[in-house]
Protein backbone atom coordinates (compact mmCIF):
# COMPACT_ATOMS: atom_id res chain seq x y z
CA UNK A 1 -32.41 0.73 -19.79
CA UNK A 2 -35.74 0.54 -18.78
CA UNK A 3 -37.71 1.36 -15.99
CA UNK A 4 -38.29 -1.30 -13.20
CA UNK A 5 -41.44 -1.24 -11.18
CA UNK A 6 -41.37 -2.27 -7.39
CA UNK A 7 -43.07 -3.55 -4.48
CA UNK A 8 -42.15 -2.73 -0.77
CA UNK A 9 -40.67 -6.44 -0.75
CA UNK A 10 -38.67 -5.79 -3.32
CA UNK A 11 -37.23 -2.83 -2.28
CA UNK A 12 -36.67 -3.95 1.03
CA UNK A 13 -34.99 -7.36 -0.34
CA UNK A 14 -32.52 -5.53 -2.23
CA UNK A 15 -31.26 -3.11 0.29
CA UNK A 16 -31.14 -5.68 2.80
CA UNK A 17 -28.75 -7.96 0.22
CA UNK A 18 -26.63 -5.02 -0.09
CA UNK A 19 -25.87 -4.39 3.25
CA UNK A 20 -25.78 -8.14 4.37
CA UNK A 21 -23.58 -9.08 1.75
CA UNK A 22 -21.55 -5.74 1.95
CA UNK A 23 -20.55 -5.55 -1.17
CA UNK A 24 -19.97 -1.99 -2.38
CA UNK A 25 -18.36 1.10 0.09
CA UNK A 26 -17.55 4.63 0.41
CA UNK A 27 -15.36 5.75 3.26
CA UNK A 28 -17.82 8.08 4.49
CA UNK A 29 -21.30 6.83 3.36
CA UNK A 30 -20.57 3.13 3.71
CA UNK A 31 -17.02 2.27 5.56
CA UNK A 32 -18.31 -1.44 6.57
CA UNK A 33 -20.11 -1.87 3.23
CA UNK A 34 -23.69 -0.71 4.83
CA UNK A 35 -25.71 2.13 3.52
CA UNK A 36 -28.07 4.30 4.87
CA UNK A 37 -31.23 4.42 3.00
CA UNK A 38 -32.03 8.23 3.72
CA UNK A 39 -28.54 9.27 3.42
CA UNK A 40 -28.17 7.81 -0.13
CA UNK A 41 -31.29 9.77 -0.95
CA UNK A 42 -30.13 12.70 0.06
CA UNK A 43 -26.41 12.42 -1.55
CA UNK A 44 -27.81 12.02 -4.51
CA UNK A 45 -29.93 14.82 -4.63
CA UNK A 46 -26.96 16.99 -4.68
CA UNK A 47 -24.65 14.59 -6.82
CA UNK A 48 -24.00 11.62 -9.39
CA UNK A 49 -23.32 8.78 -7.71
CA UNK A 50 -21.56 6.53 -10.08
CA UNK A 51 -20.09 2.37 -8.84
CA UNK A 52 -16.66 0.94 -9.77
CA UNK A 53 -16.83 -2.71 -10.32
CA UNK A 54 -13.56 -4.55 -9.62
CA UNK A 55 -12.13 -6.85 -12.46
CA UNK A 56 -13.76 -10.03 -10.56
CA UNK A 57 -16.90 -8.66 -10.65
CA UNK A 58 -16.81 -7.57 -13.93
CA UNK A 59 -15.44 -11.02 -15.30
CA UNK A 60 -19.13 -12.48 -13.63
CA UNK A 61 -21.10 -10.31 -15.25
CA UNK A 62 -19.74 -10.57 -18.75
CA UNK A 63 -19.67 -14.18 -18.80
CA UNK A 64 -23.24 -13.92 -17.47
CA UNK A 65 -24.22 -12.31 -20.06
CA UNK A 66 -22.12 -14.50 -22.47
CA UNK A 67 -23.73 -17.62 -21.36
CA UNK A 68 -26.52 -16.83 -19.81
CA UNK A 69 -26.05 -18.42 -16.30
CA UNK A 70 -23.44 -18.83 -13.85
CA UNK A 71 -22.68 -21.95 -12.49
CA UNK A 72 -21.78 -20.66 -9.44
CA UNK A 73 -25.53 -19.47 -8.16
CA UNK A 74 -24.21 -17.34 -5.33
CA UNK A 75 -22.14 -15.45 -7.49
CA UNK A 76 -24.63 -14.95 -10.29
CA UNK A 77 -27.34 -13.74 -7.85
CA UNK A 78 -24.79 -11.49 -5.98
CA UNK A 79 -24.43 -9.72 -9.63
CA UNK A 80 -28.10 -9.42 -10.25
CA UNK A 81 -28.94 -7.80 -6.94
CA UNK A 82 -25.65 -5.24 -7.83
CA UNK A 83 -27.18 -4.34 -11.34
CA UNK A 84 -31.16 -4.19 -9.32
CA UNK A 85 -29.76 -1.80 -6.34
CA UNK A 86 -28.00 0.77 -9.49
CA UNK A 87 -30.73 0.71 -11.08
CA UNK A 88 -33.36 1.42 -8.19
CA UNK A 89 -31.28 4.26 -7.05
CA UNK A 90 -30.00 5.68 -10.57
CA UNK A 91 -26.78 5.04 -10.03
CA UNK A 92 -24.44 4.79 -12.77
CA UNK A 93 -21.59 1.77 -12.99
CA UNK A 94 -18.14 1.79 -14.61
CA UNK A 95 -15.89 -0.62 -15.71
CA UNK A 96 -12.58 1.69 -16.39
CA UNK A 97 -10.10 0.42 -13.75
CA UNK A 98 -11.15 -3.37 -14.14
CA UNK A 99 -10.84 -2.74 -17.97
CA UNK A 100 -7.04 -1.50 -17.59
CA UNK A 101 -6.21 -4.11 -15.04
CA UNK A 102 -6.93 -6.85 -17.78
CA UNK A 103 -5.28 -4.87 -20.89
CA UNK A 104 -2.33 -3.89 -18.73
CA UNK A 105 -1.57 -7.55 -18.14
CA UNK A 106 -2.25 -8.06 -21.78
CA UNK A 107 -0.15 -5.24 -22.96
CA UNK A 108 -2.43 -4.16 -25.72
CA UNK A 109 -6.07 -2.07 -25.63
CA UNK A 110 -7.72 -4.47 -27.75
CA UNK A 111 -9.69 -6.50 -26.11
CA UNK A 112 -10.41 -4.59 -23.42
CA UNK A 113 -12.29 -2.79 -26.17
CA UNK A 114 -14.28 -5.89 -26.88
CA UNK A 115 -14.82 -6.22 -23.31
CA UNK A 116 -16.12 -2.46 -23.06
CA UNK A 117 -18.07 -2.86 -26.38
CA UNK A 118 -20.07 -5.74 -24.54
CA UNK A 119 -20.51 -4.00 -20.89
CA UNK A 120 -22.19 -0.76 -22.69
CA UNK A 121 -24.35 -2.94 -24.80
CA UNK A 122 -25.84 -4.80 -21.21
CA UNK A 123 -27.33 -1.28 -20.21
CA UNK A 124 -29.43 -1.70 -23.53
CA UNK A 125 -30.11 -5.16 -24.16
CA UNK A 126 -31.56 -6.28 -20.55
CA UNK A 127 -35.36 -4.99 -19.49
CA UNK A 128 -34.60 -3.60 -16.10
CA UNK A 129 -37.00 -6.05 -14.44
CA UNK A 130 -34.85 -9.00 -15.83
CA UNK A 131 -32.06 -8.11 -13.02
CA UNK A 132 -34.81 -7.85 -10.27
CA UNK A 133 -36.10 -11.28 -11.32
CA UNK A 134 -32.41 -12.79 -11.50
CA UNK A 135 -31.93 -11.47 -8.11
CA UNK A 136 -35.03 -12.84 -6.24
CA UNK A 137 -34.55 -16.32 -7.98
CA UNK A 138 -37.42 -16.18 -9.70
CA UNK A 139 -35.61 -16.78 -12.92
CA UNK A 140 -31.87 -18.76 -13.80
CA UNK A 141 -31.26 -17.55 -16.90
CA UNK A 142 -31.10 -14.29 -18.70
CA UNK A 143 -30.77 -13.77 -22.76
CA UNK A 144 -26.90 -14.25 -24.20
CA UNK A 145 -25.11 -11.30 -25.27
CA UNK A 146 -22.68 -12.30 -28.48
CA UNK A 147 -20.43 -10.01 -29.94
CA UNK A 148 -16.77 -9.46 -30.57
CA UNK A 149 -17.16 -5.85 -31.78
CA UNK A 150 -14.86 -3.27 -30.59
CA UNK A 151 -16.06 0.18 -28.78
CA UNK A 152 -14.81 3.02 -30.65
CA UNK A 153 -12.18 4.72 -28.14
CA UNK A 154 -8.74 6.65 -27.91
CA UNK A 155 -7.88 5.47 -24.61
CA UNK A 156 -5.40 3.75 -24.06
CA UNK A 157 -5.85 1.03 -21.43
CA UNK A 158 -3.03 -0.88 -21.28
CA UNK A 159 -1.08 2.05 -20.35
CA UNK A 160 0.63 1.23 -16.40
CA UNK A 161 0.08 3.50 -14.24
CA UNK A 162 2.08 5.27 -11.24
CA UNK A 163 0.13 3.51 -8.42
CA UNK A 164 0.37 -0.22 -9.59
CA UNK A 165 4.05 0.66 -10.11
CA UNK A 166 4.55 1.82 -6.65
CA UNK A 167 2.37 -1.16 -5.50
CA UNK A 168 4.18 -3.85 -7.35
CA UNK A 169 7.38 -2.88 -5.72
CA UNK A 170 5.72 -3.09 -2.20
CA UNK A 171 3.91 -6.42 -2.49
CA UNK A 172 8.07 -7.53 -3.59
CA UNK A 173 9.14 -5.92 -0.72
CA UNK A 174 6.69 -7.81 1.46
CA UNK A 175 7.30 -10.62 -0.43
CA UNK A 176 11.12 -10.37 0.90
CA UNK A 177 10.06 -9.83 4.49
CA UNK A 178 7.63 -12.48 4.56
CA UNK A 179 10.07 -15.48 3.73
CA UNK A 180 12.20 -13.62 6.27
CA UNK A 181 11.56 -16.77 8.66
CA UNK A 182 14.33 -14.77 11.31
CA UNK A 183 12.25 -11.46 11.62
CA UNK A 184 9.12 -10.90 13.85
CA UNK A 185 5.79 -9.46 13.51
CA UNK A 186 7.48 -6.65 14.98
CA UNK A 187 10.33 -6.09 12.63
CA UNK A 188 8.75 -6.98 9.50
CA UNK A 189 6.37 -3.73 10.01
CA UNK A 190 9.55 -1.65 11.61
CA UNK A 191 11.74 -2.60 8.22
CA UNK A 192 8.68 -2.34 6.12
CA UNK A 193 7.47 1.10 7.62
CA UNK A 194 10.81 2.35 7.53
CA UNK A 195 11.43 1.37 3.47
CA UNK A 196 8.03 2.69 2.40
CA UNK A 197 8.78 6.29 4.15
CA UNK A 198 12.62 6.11 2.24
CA UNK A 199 11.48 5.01 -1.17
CA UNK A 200 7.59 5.72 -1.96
CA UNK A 201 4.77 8.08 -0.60
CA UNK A 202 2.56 6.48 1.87
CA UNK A 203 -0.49 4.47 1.23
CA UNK A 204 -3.16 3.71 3.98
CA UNK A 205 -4.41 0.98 2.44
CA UNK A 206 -1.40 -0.84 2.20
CA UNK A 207 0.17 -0.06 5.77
CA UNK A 208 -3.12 -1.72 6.87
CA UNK A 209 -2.59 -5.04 4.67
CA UNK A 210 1.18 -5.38 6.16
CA UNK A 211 -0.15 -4.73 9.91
CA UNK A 212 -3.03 -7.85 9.41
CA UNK A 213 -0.81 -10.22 7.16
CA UNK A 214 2.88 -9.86 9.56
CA UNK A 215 0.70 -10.17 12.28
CA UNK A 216 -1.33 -13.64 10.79
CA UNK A 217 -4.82 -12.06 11.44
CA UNK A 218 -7.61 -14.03 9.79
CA UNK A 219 -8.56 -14.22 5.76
CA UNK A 220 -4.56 -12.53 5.26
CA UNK A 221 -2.51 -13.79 3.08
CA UNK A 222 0.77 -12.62 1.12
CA UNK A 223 0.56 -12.58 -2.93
CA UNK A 224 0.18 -15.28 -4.66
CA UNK A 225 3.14 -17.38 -5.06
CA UNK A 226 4.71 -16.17 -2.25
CA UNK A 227 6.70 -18.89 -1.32
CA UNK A 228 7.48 -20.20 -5.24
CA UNK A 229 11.23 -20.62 -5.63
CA UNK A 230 9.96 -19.28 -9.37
CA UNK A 231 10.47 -15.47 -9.68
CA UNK A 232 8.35 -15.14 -12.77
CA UNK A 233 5.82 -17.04 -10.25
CA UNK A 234 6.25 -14.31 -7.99
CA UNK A 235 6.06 -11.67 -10.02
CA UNK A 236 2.54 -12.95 -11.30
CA UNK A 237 1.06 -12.93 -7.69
CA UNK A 238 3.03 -9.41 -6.92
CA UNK A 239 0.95 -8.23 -9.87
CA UNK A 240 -2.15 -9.39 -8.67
CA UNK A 241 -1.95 -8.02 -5.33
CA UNK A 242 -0.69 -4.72 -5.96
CA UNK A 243 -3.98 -4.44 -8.43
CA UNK A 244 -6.04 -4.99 -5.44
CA UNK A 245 -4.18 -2.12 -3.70
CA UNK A 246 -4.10 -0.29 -7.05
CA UNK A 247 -7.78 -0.22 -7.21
CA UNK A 248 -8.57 1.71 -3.61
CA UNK A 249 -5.36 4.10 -4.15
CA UNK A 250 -6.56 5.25 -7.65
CA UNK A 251 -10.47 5.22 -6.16
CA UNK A 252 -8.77 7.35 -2.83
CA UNK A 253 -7.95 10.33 -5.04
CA UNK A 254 -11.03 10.65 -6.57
CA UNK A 255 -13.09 10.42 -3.28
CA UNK A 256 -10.37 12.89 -1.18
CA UNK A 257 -11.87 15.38 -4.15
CA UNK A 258 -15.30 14.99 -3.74
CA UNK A 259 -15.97 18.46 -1.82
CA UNK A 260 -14.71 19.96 -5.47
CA UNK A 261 -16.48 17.18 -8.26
CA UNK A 262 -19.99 16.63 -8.92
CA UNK A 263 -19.56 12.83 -8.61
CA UNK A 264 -19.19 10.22 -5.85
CA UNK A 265 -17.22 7.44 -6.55
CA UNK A 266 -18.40 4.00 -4.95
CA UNK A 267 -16.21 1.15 -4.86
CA UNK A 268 -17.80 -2.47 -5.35
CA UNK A 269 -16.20 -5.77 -4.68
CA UNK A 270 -16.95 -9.47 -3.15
CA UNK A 271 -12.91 -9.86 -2.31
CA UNK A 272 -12.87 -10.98 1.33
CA UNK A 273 -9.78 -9.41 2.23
CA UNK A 274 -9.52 -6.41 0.11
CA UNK A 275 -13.09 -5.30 1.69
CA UNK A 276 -11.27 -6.21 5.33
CA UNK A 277 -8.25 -3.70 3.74
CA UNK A 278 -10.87 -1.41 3.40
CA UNK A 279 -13.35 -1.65 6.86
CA UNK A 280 -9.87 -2.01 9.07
CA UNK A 281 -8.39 1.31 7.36
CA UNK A 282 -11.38 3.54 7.72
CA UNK A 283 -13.08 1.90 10.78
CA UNK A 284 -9.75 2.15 12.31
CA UNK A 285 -10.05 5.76 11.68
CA UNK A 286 -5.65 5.84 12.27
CA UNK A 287 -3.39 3.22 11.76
CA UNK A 288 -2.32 3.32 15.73
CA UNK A 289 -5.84 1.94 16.73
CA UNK A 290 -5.59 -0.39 14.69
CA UNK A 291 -1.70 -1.09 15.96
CA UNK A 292 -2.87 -1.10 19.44
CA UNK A 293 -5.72 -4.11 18.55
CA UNK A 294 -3.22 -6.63 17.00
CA UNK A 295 -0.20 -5.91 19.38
CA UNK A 296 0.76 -5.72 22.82
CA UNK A 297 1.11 -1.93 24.41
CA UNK A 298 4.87 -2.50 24.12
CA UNK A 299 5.02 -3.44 20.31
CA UNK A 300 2.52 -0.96 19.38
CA UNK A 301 3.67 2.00 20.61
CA UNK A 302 7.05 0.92 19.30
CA UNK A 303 5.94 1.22 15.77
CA UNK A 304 4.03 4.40 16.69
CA UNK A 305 7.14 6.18 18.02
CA UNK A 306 8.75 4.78 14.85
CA UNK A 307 5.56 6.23 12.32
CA UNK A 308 5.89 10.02 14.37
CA UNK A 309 9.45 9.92 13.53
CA UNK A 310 9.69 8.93 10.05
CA UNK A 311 6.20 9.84 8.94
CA UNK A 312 5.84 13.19 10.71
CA UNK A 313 5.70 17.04 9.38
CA UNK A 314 9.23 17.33 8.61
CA UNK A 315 9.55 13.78 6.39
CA UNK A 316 11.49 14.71 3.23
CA UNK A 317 9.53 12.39 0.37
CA UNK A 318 11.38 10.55 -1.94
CA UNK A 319 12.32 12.57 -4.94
CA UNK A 320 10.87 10.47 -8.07
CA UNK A 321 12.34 12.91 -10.82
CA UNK A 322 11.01 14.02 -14.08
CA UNK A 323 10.44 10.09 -14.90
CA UNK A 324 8.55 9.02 -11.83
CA UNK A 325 7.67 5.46 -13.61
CA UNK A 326 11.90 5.15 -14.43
CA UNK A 327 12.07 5.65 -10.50
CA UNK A 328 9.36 3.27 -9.82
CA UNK A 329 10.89 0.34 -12.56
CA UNK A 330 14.39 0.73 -10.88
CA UNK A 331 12.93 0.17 -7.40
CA UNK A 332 10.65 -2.80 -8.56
CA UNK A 333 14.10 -4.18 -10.29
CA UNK A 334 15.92 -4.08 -7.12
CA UNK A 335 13.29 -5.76 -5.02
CA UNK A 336 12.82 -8.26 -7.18
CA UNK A 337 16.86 -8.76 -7.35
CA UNK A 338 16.67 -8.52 -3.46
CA UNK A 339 14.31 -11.54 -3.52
CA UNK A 340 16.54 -13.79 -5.51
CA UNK A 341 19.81 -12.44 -3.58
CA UNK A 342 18.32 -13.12 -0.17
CA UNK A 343 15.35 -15.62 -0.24
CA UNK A 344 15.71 -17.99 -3.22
C-alpha cells in the first residue's frame, strides 16, 4: 500500500472518529473503545499491533470494494476512516475469525478463499490516500475490485471450533430460561450461573450478556428467533449469537498472552451490544460491580454468595474427555431437546 501524506486536520479528524465512534478496543489500551494517542505510540514501538475485523465489518468493506459505494453512507465512511487510522499508525488488519464464521456456516473453505483472495488484493489495489479521501467525504466512490479467484491456502476454515461449540449451547440454554415467563431476573442468572459452572468453563463475556439481557437493560436482546416456535429458527439465531461471543473468547486468549507474543491483538466492531458486552465486562473490572449496578443489595449479593460458592478455588471443572467437541455436541443436543420438551 502506499504511503499517505497528512495534515494536522487530518490527523486530528481521524483520531477523533475513532474514539467518537468507538469502534475498535483492547481491554487495556482501549476498554470503552478510546485510545490514547501517546500510548499507541509507545505500544507500538515495542510491538505489532495488528486489528480483527468482525464478519459485519468485513461484509462492508468487500462489497465496497465490489461496488464501489455503499448505500448506506454512514457505514461506508465508518470503513474508510477504519482502513485511514491502520494505515496512519501501521497497523496491520486481519480477516481470519470473520472468514471462519462465514465458511463454518457454509460448511466448506471455498469461498471464504474467494473472500480472502479479494481482502489481500485491497491492501494493493487502493492508493492509501483514496481511504483518507473516502473518509473526509471528499470523494463517494472508490475503484471496483472484481475477482472470483481463490487465495492459495491449507487452512481449513470451516473447521468449528471449541468456543462457538461451548457458546452455542449457552445462547440454547438462555434461550430456555428466557421463555421461562415463571422465573425472575433473579433466578434466570442463579439457574444460569449454576449450569455454566456444572457443564462448561466460565466465560466473562458471556456472564456479562446474561446479567444485562435477564435484567432488560437497554440495546439487550436474546438471539435471534428467540421466541420462534421453529427450532431450526432457533438454532439459526443461537448460531449467530454465540459467534458474537465466539469472537471476544477466541480474541481473550490471545490478549491474556500478550506479556509472552510480539503482537497485540485489537478487536474492531460497530455491533451496539457486543461493544456494550465488551465496555460492561472490563469497565466493570468484576462481575459483582457490575451485579451490584443492575440489582438491589439483596439480589446482588445473592448471586455473589452463589458465584464464591460455585466459582471459587476448589470448583471441580467439567471433565470434557479426550473428545471435548463430542462433549460439547451432546450438551448442545440436550439443550436444544430441553427447548422443545419445556418451551415449545
Amino acid at each position: 500500500m502506499s504511503f499517505m501524506i497528512l495534515d494536522n486536520d487530518d490527523i486530528n479528524f481521524i483520531w477523533e472518529s475513532i474514539n467518537h465512534l468507538r469502534i475498535v478496543f483492547h481491554p487495556v489500551y482501549a476498554p470503552e473503545g478510546k485510545f490514547n494517542y501517546s500510548e499507541l505510540c509507545a505500544l507500538k514501538q515495542k510491538k505489532d499491533v495488528v486489528i480483527f475485523l468482525d464478519r459485519n465489518l468485513l461484509i462492508s468493506l468487500l462489497k465496497l470494494c465490489q461496488d464501489g459505494s455503499l448505500k448506506n453512507e454512514k457505514e461506508m465512511r465508518i470503513i474508510a476512516i477504519i482502513m485511514t487510522w491502520s494505515i496512519m499508525n501501521g497497523l496491520s488488519i486481519s480477516a481470519g475469525l470473520a472468514l471462519k464464521e462465514n465458511a463454518i456456516k457454509a460448511g466448506s473453505s471455498d469461498y471464504a478463499k474467494i473472500e480472502l483472495n479479494r481482502f489481500t488484493e485491497i491492501f494493493e489495489h487502493y492508493h492509501s490516500m483514496t481511504w483518507l479521501y473516502l473518509a473526509e467525504s471528499r470523494i463517494d466512490k472508490i475503484p471496483r475490485i472484481v475477482s472470483n479467484d481463490s487465495y492459495e491456502t491449507s487452512i481449513a476454515y470451516h473447521k468449528e471450533d471449541d468456543h462457538l461449540l461451548m457458546h452455542l449451547a449457552e445462547m440454547l440454554h438462555i434461550v430456555y430460561l428466557y421463555r421461562k415467563r415463571d422465573l425472575s431476573p433473579l433466578d434466570k442468572i442463579v439457574n444460569y450461573l449454576s449450569w455454566h459452572c456444572e457443564n462448561l468453563l466460565i466465560s466473562q463475556y458471556t456472564n456479562t450478556y446474561i446479567t444485562l439481557l435477564f435484567t432488560h437493560q437497554k440495546g439487550f436482546r436474546p438471539p435471534k428467533n428467540a421466541n420462534s416456535n421453529d427450532i431450526n429458527r432457533i438454532m439459526d439465531g443461537c448460531y449467530n449469537q454465540a459467534w458474537d461471543l465466539t469472537y471476544l473468547t477466541i480474541w481473550s486468549t490471545l490478549y491474556s498472552q500478550e506479556s509472552v507474543l510480539n503482537d497485540v491483538f485489537l478487536f474492531s466492531t460497530a455491533d451496539k451490544m457486543l461493544k456494550s458486552i465488551f465496555i460492561n465486562t472490563h469497565t466493570a473490572e468484576h462481575l459483582f460491580n457490575l451485579l451490584m449496578s443492575v440489582f438491589p443489595s439483596k439480589s446482588a449479593n445473592k448471586i455473589m454468595n452463589l458465584c464464591e460458592k460455585i466459582m471459587g478455588p476448589d470448583r471441580k471443572k467439567p471433565d470434557f474427555g479426550e473428545h471435548p467437541q463430542r462433549y460439547f455436541r451432546a450438551l448442545i443436543r440436550k439443550e436444544k431437546q430441553r427447548i422443545v420438551d419445556n418451551v415449545l
